[in-house]
Every structure is written in structure tokens, then in C-alpha cells.
PDB file of N, CA and C in Angstrom:
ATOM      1  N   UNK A   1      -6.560   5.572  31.814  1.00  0.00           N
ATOM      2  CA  UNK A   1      -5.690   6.597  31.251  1.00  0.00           C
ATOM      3  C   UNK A   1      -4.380   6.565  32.030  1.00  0.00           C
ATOM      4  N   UNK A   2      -3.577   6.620  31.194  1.00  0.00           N
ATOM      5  CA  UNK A   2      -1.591   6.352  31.448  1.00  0.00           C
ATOM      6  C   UNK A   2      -0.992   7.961  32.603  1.00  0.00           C
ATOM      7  N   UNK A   3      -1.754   8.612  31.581  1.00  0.00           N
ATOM      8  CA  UNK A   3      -1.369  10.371  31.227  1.00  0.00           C
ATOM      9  C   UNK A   3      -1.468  10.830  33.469  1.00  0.00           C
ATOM     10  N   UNK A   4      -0.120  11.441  33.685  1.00  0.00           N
ATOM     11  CA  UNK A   4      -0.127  11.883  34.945  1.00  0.00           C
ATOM     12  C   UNK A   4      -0.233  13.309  34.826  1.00  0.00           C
ATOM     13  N   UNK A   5      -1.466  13.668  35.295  1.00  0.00           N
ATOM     14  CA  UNK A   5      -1.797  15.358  35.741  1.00  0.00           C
ATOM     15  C   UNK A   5      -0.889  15.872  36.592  1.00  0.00           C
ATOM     16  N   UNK A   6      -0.621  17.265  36.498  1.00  0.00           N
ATOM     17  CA  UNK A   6       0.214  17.681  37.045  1.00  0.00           C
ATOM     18  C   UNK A   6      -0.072  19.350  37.275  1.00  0.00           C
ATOM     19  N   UNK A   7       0.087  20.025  38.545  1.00  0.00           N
ATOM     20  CA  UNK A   7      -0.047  21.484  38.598  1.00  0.00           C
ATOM     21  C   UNK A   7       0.391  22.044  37.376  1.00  0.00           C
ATOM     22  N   UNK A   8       0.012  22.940  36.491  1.00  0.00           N
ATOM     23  CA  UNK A   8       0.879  23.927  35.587  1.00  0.00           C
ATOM     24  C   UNK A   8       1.728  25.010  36.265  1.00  0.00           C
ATOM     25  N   UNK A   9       2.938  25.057  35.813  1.00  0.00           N
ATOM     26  CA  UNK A   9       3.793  25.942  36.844  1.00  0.00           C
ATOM     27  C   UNK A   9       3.276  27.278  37.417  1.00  0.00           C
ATOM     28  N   UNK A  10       2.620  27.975  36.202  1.00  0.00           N
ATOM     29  CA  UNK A  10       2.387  29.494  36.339  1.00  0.00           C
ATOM     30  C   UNK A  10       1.402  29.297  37.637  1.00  0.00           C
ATOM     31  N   UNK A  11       1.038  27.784  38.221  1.00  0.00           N
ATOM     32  CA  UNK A  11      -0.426  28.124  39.277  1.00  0.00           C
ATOM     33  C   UNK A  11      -0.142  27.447  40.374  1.00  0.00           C
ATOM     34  N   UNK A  12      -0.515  27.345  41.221  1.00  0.00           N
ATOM     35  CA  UNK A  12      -0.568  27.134  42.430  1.00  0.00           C
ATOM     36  C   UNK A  12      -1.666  26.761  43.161  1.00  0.00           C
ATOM     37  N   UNK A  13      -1.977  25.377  43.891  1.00  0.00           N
ATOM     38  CA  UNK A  13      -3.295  25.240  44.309  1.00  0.00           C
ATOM     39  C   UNK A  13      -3.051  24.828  45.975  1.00  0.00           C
ATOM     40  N   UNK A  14      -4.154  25.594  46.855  1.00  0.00           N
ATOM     41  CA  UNK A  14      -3.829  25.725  47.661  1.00  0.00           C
ATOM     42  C   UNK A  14      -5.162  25.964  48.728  1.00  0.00           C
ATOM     43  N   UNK A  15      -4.979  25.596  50.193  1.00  0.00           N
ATOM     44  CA  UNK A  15      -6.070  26.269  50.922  1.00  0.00           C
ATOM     45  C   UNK A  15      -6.159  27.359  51.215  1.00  0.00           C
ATOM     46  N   UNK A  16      -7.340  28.507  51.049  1.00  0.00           N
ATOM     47  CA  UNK A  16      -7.302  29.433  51.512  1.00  0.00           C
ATOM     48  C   UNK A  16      -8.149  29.902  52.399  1.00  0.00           C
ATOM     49  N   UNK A  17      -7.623  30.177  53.758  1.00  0.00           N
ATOM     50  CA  UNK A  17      -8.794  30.313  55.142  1.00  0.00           C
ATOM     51  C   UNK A  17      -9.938  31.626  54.762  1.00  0.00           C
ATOM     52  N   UNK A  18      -9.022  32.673  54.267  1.00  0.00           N
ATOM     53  CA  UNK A  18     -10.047  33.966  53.809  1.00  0.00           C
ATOM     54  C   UNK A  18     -11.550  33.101  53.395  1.00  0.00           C
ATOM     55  N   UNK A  19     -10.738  32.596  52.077  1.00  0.00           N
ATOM     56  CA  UNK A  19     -11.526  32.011  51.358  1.00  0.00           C
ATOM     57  C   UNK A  19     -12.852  30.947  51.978  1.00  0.00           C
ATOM     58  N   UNK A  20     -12.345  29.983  52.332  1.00  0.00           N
ATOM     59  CA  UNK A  20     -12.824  29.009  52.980  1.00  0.00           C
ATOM     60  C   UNK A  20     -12.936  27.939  51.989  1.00  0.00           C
ATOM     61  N   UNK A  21     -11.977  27.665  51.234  1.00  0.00           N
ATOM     62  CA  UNK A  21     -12.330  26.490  50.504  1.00  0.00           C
ATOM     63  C   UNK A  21     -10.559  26.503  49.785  1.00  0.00           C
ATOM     64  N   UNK A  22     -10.473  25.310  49.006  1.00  0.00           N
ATOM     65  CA  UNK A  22      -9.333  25.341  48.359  1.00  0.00           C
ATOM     66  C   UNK A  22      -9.229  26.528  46.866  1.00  0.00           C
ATOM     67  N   UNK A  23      -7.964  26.956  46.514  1.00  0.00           N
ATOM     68  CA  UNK A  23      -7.825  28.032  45.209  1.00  0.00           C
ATOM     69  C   UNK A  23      -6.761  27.652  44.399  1.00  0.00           C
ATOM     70  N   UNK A  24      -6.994  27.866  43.427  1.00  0.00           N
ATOM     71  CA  UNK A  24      -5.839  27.656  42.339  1.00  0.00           C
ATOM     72  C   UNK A  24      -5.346  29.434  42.038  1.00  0.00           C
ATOM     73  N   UNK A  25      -4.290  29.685  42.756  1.00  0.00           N
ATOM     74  CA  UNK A  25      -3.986  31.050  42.183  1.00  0.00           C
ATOM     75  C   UNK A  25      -2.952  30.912  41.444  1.00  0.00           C
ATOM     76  N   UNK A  26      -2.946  32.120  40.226  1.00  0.00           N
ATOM     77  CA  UNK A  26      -2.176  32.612  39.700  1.00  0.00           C
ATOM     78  C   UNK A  26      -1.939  34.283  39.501  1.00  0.00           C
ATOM     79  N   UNK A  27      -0.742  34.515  38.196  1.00  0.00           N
ATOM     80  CA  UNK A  27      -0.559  35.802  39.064  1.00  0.00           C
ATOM     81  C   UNK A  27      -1.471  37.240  38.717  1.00  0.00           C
ATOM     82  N   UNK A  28      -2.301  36.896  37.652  1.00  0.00           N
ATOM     83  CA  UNK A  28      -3.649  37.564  37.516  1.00  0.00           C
ATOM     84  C   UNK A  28      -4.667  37.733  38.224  1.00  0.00           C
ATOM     85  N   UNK A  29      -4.567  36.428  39.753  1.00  0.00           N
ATOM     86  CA  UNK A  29      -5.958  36.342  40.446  1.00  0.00           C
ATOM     87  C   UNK A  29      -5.705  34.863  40.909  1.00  0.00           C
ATOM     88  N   UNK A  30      -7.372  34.397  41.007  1.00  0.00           N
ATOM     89  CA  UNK A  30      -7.678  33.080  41.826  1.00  0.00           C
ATOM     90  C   UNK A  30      -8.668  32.457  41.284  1.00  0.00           C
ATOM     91  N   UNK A  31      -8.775  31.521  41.627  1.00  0.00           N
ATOM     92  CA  UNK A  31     -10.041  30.936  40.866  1.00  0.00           C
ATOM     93  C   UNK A  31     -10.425  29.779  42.576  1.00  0.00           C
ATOM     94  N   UNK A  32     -11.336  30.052  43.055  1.00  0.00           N
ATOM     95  CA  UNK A  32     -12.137  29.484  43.963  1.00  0.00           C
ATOM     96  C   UNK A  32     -13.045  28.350  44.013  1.00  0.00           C
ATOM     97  N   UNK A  33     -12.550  26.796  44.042  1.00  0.00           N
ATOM     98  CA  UNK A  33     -12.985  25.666  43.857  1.00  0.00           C
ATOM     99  C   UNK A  33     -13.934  24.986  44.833  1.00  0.00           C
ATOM    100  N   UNK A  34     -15.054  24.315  44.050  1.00  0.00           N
ATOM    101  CA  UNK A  34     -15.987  23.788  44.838  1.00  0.00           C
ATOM    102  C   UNK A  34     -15.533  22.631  45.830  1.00  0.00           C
ATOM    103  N   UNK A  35     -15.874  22.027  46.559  1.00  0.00           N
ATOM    104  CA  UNK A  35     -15.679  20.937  47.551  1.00  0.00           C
ATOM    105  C   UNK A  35     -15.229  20.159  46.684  1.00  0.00           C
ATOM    106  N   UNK A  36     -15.672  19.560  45.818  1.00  0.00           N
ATOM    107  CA  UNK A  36     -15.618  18.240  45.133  1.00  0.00           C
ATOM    108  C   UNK A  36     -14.305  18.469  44.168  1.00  0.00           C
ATOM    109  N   UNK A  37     -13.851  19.804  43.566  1.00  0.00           N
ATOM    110  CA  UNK A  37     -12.853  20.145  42.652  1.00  0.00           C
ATOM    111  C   UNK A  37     -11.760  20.010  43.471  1.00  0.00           C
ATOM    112  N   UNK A  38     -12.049  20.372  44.643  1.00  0.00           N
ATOM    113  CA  UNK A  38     -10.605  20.838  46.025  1.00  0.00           C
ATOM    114  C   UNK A  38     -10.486  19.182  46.029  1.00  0.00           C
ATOM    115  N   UNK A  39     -11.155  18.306  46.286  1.00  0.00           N
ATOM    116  CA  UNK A  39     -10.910  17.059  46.715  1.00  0.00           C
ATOM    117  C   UNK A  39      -9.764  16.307  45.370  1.00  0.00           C
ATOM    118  N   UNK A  40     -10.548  17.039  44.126  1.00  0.00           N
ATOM    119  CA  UNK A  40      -9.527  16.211  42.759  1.00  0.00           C
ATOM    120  C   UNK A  40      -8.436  16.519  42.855  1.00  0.00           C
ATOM    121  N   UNK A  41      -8.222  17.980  43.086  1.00  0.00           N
ATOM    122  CA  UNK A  41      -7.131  18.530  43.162  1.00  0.00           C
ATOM    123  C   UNK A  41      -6.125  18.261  44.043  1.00  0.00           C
ATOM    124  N   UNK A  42      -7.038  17.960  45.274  1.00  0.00           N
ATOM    125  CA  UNK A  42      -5.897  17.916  46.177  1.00  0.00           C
ATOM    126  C   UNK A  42      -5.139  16.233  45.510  1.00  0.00           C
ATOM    127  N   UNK A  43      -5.643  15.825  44.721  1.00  0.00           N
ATOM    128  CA  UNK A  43      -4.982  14.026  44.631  1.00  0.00           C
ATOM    129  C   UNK A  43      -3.778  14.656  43.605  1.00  0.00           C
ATOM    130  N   UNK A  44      -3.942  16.085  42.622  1.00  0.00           N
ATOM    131  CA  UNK A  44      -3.027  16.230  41.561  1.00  0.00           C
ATOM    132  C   UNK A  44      -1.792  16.771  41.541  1.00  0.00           C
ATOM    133  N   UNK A  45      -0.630  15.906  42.170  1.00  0.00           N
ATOM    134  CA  UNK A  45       0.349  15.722  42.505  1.00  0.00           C
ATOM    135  C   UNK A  45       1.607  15.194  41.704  1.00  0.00           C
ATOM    136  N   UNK A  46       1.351  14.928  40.281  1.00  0.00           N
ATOM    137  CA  UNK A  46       2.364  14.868  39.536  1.00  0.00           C
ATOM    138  C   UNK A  46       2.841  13.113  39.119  1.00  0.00           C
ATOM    139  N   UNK A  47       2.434  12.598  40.408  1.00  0.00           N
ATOM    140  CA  UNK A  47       2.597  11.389  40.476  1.00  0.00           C
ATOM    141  C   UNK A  47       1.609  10.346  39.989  1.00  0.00           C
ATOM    142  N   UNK A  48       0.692  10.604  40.403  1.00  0.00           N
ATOM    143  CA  UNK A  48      -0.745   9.490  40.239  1.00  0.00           C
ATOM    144  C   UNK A  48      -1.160   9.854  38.844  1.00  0.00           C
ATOM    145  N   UNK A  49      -1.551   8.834  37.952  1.00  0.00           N
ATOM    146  CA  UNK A  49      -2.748   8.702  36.740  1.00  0.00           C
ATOM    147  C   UNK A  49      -3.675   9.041  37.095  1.00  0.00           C
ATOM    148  N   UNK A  50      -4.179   9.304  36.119  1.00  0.00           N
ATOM    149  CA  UNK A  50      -5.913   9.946  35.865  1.00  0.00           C
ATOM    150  C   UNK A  50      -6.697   8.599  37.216  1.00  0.00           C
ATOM    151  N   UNK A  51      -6.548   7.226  36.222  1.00  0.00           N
ATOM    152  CA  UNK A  51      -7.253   6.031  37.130  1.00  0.00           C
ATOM    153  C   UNK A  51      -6.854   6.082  39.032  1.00  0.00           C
ATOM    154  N   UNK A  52      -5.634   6.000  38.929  1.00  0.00           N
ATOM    155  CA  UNK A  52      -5.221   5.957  40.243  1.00  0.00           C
ATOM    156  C   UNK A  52      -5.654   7.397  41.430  1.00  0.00           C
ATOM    157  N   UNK A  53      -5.977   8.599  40.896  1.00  0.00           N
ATOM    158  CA  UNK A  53      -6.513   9.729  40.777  1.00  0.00           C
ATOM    159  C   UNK A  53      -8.379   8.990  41.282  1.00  0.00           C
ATOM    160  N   UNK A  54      -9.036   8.690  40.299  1.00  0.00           N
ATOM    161  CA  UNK A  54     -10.192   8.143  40.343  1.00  0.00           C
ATOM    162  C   UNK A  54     -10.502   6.680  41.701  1.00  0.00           C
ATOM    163  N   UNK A  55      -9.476   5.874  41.907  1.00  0.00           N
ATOM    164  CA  UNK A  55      -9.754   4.888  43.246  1.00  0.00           C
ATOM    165  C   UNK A  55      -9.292   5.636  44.278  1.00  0.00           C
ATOM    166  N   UNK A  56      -8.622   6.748  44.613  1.00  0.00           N
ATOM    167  CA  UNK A  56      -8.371   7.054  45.903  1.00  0.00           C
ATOM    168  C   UNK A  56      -9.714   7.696  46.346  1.00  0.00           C
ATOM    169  N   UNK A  57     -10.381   8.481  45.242  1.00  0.00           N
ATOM    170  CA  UNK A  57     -11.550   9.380  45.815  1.00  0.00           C
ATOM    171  C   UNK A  57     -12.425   8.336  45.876  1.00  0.00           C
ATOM    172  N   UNK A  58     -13.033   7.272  45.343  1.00  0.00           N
ATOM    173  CA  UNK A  58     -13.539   6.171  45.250  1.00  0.00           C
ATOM    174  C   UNK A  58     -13.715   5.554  47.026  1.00  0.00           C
ATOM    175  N   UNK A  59     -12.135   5.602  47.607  1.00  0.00           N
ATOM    176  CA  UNK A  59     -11.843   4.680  48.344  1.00  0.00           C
ATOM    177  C   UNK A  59     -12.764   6.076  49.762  1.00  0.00           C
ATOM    178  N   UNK A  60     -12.045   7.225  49.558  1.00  0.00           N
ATOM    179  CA  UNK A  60     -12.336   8.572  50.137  1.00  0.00           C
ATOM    180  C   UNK A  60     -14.136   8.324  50.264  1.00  0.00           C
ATOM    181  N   UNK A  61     -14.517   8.375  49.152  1.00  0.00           N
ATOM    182  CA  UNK A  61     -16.142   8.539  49.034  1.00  0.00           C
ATOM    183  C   UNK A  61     -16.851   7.324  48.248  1.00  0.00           C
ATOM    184  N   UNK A  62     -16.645   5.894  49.427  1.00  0.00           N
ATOM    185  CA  UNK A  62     -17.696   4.698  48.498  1.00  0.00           C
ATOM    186  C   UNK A  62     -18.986   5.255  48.420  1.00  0.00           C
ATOM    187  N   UNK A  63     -19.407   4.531  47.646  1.00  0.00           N
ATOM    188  CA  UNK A  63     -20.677   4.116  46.492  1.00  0.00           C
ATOM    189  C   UNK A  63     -21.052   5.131  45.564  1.00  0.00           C
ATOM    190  N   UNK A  64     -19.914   6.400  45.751  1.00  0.00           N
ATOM    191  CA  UNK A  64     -20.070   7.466  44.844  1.00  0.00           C
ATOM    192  C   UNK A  64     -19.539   6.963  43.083  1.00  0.00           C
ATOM    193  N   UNK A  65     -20.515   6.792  42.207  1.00  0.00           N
ATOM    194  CA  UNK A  65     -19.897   6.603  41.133  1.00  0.00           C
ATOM    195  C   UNK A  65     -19.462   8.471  40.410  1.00  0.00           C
ATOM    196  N   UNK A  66     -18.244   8.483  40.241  1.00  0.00           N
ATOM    197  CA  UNK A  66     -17.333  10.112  40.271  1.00  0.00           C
ATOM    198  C   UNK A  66     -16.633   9.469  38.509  1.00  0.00           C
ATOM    199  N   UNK A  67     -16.334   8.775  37.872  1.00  0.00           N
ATOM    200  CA  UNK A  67     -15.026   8.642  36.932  1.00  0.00           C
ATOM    201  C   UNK A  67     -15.213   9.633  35.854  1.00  0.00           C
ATOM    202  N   UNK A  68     -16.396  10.054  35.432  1.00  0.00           N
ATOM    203  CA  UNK A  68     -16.976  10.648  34.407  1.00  0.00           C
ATOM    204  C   UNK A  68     -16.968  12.109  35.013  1.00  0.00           C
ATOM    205  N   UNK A  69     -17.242  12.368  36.163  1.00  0.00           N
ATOM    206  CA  UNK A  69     -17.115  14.202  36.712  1.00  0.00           C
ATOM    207  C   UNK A  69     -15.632  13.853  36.822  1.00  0.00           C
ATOM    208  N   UNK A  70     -14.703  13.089  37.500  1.00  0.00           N
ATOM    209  CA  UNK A  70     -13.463  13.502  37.696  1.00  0.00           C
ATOM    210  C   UNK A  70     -12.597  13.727  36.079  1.00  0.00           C
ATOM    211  N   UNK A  71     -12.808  12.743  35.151  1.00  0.00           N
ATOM    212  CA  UNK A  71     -12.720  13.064  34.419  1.00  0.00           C
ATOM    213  C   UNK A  71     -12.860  14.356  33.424  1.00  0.00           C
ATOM    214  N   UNK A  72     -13.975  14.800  33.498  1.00  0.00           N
ATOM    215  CA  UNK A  72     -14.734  15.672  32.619  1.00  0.00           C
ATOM    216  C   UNK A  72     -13.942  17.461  33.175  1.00  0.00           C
ATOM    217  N   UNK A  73     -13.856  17.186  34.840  1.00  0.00           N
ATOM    218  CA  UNK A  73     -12.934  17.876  35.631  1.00  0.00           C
ATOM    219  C   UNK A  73     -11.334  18.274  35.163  1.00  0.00           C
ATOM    220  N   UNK A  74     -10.843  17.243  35.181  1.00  0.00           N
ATOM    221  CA  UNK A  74      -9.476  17.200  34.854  1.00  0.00           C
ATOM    222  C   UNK A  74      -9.174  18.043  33.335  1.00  0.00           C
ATOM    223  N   UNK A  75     -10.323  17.453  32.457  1.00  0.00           N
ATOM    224  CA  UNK A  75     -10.424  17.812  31.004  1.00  0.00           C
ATOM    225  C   UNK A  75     -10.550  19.366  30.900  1.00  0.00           C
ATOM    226  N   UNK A  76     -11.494  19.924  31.634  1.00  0.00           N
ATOM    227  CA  UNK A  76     -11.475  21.397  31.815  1.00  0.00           C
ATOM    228  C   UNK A  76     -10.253  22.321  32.496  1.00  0.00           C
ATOM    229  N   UNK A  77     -10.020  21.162  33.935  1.00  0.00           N
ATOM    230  CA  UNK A  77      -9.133  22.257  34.451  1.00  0.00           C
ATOM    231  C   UNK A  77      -7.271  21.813  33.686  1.00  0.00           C
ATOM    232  N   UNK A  78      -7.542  20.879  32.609  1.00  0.00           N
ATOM    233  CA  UNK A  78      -6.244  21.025  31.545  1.00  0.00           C
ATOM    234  C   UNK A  78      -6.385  22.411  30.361  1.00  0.00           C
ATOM    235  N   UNK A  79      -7.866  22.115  29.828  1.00  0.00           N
ATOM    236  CA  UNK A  79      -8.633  23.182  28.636  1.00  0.00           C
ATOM    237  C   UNK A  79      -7.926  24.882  29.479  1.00  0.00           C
ATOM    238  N   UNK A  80      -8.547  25.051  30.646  1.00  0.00           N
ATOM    239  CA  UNK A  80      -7.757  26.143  31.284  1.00  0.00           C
ATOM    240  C   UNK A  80      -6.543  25.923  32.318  1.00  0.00           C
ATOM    241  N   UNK A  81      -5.613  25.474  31.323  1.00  0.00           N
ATOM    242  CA  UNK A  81      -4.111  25.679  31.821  1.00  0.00           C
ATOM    243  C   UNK A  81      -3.523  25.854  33.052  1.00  0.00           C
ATOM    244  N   UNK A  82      -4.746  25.214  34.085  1.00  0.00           N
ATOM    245  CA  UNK A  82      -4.386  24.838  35.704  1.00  0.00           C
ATOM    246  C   UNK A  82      -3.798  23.643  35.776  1.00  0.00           C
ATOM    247  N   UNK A  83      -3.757  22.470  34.779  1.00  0.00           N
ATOM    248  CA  UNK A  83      -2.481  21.118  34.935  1.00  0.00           C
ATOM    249  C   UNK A  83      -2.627  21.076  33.282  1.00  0.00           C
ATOM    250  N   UNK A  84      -1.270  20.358  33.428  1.00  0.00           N
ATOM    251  CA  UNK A  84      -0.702  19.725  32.254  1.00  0.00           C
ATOM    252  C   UNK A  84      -0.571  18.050  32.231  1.00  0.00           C
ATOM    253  N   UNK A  85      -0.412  17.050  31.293  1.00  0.00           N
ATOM    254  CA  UNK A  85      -0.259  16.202  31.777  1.00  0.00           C
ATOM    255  C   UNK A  85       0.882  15.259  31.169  1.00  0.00           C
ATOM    256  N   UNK A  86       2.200  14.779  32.147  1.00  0.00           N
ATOM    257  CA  UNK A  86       2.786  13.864  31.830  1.00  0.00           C
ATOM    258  C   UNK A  86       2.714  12.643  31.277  1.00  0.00           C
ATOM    259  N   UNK A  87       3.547  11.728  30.445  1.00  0.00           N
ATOM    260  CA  UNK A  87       3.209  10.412  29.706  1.00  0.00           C
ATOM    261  C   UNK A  87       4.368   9.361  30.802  1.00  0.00           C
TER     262      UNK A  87
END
């Protein structure tokens, strides 16, 4: 996939110590991400493709086969308007 993910403006993703894990806030609230979501996220930077997105965590966590959760990931956290994605 071509398509570059990207934060959606209205949100913000971020560490939060309270918390103890990474958050995507916006200005209604937060939404509190598992280990593995904080790790996608942290790659979704505007710059990298979906694929290029998929070999860094790859490189991060060998023999983990991930393309299908990172994927399936991305697909949801686009469905709820936490990234958008560039062509």
C-alpha cells in the first residue's frame, strides 16, 4: 500500500505518564492504547507507507508475523478519525 497515514489534526498522540501507556487525545477526551497500538502509532508520522510502517516494526519485533493486525489497526484507527491518509 502507496497510501501515507497520517495523525488527523483534531488528535494528538502522545505518552502519557498518568496514564502509563501511549493516548490519542482529543478535545472530547482520550482514548488509551494498548502496547502494540502505541508501537503502530508511534511509526505514524506522515511520512512512511502503510508497507514501510509494517518493516520497521518487523525489524523492531523479528519473527513476529504483524501485516494483517497492523493493517486491520490502521483500518480502524482511520474508520475512527484518529489518521487520515495521504496519496
Amino acid at each position: 500500500m502507496n497510501d501515507i497515514p497520517e495523525i488527523a489534526p483534531t488528535f494528538r498522540f502522545q505518552w502519557e505518564e498518568a496514564q502509563d501507556c501511549y493516548v490519542i487525545l482529543y478535545p472530547e477526551g482520550m482514548v488509551k492504547l494498548s502496547g502494540s497500538a502505541g508501537e503502530i502509532m508511534k511509526r505514524v508520522n506522515g511520512s512512511h507507507n502503510t508497507d514501510e510502517i509494517i518493516a520497521d516494526l518487523k525489524s523492531a519485533f523479528p519473527g513476529v508475523e504483524l501485516d494483517n493486525d497492523v493493517r486491520n489497526f490502521l483500518d480502524n484507527a482511520r474508520d475512527n478519525g484518529w489518521i487520515r491518509y495521504k496519496t
